[in-house]
Protein backbone atom coordinates (compact mmCIF):
# COMPACT_ATOMS: atom_id res chain seq x y z
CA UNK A 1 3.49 10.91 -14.51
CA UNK A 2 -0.24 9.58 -13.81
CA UNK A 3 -1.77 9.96 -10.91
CA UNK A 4 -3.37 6.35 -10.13
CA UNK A 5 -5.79 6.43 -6.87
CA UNK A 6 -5.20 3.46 -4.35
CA UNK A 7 -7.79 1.65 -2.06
CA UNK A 8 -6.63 1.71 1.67
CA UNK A 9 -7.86 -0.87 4.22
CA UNK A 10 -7.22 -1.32 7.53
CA UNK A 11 -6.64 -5.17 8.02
CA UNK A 12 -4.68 -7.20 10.50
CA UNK A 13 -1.11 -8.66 9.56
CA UNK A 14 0.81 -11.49 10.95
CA UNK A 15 4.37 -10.10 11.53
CA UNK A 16 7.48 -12.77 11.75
CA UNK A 17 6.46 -14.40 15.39
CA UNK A 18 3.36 -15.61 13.86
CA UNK A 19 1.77 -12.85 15.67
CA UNK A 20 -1.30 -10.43 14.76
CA UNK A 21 -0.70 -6.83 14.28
CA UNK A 22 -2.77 -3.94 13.17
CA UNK A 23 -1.68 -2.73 9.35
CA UNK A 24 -2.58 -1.50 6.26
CA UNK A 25 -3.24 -3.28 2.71
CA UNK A 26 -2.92 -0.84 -0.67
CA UNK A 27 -4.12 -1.98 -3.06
CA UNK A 28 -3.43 0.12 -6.82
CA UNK A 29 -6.68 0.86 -8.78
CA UNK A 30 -4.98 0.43 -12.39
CA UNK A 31 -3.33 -2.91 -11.89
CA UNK A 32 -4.82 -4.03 -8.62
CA UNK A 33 -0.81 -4.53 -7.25
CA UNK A 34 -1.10 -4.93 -3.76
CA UNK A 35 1.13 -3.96 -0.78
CA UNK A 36 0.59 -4.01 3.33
CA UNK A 37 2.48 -2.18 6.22
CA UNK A 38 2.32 -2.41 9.92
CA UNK A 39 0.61 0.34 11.83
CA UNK A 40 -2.30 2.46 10.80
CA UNK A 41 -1.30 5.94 10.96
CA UNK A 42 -0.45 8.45 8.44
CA UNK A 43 3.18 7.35 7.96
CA UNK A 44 2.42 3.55 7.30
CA UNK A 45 -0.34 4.91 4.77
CA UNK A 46 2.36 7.13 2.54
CA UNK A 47 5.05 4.46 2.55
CA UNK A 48 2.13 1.84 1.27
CA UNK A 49 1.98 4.47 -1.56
CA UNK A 50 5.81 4.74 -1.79
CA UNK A 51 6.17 1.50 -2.43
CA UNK A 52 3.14 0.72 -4.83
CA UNK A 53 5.68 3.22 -6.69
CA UNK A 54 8.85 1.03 -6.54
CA UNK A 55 7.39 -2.43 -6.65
CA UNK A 56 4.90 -0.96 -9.95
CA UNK A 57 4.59 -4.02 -12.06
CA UNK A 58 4.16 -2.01 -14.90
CA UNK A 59 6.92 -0.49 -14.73
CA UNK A 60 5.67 2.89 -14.11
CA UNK A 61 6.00 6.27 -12.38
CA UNK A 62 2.68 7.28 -11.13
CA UNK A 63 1.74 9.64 -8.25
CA UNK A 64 -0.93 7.19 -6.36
CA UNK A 65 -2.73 8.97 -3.90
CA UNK A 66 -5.61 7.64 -1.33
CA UNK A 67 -9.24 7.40 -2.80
């Protein structure tokens, strides 16, 4: 298992009533795969990195932490 480091931002995110809402945009430093959550806090910030893990377009494992 690699560990791959990931680029955080905080950005804003239009949720499904059109809406803007603070959130967070991951983006992997390998394959530049990118994935957003709402809210800005610690626990939006690991599942980003939970699910750069699932959705991995390579197919891979890695451990992705925050640069």
């Amino acid at each position: 298992m690699a560990r791959v480091e990931v680029t955080i931002e905080e950005v804003m995110l239009e949720n499904e009533d059109g809406r803007d809402q603070p959130g967070v945009r991951a983006e992997c430093e390998r394959c530049n795969h990118v994935v957003e959550s709402f809210g800005r806090g610690d626990n939006s910030r690991r599942r980003c990195l939970a699910v750069l893990r699932e959705e991995c377009p390579e197919n891979e494992e890695n451990f992705y932490v925050e640069n």
